[in-house]
C-alpha atoms as a PDB file:
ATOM      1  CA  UNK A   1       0.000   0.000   0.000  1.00  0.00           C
ATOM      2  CA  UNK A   2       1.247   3.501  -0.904  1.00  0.00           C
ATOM      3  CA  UNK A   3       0.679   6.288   1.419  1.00  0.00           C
ATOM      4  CA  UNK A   4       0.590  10.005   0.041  1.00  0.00           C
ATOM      5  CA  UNK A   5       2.822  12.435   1.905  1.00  0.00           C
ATOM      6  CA  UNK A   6       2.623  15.080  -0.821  1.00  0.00           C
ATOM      7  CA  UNK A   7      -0.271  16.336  -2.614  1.00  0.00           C
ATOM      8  CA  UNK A   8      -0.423  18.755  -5.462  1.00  0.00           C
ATOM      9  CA  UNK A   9      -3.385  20.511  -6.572  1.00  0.00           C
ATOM     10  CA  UNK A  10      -3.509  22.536 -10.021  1.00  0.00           C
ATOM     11  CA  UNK A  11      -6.386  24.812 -10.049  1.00  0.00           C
ATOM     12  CA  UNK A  12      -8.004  25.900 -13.379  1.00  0.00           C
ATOM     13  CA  UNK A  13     -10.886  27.528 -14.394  1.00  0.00           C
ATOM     14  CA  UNK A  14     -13.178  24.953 -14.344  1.00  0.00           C
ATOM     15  CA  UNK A  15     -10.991  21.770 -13.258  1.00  0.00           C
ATOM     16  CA  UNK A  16      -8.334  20.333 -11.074  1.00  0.00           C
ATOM     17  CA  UNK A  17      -5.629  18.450 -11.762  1.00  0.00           C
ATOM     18  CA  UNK A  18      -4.413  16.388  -8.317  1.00  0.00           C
ATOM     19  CA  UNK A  19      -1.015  14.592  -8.225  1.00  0.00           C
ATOM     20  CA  UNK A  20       0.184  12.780  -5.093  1.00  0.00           C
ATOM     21  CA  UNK A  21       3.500  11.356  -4.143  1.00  0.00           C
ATOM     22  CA  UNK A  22       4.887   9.167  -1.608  1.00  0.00           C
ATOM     23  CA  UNK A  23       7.767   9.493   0.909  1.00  0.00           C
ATOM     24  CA  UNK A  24      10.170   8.623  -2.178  1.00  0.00           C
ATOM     25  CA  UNK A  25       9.201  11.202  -4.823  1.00  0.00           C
ATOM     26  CA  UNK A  26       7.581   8.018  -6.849  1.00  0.00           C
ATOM     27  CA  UNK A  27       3.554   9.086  -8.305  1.00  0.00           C
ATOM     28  CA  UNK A  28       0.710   7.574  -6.498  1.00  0.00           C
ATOM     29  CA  UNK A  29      -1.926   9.420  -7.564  1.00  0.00           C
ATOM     30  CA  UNK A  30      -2.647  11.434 -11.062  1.00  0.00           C
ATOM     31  CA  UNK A  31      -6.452  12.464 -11.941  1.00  0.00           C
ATOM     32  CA  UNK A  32      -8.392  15.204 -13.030  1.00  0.00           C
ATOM     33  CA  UNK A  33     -11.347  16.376 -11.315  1.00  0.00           C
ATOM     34  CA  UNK A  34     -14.132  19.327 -11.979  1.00  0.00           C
ATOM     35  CA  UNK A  35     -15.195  22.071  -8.732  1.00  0.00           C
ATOM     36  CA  UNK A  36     -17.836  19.858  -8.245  1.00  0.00           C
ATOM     37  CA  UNK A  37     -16.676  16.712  -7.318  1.00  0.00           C
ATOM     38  CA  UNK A  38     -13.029  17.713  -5.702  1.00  0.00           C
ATOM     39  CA  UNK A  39     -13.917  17.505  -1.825  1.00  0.00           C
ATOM     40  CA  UNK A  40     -15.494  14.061  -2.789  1.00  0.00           C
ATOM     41  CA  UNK A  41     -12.472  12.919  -4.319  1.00  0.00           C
ATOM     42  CA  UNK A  42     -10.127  14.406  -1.856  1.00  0.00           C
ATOM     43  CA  UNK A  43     -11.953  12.487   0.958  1.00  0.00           C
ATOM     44  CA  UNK A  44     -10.920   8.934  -0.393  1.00  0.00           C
END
């Protein structure tokens, strides 16, 4: 199991682009989300 430690967050106009890492700079998480839907998504 992979556990973030970093989380970017890229906030457009209408979207999000979220991109997590873990404790050793490797990608665990890459997705795009709209406004609507990001504190859903952040929550998992």
């Amino acid at each position: 199991m992979n556990t973030m430690t970093l989380l970017g967050i890229d906030i457009g106009k209408h979207s999000f682009h979220l991109h997590g890492q873990d404790s050793k700079g490797h990608q665990v998480l890459r997705k795009k989300t709209n406004r609507g839907q990001l504190l859903s998504t952040l929550a998992q």
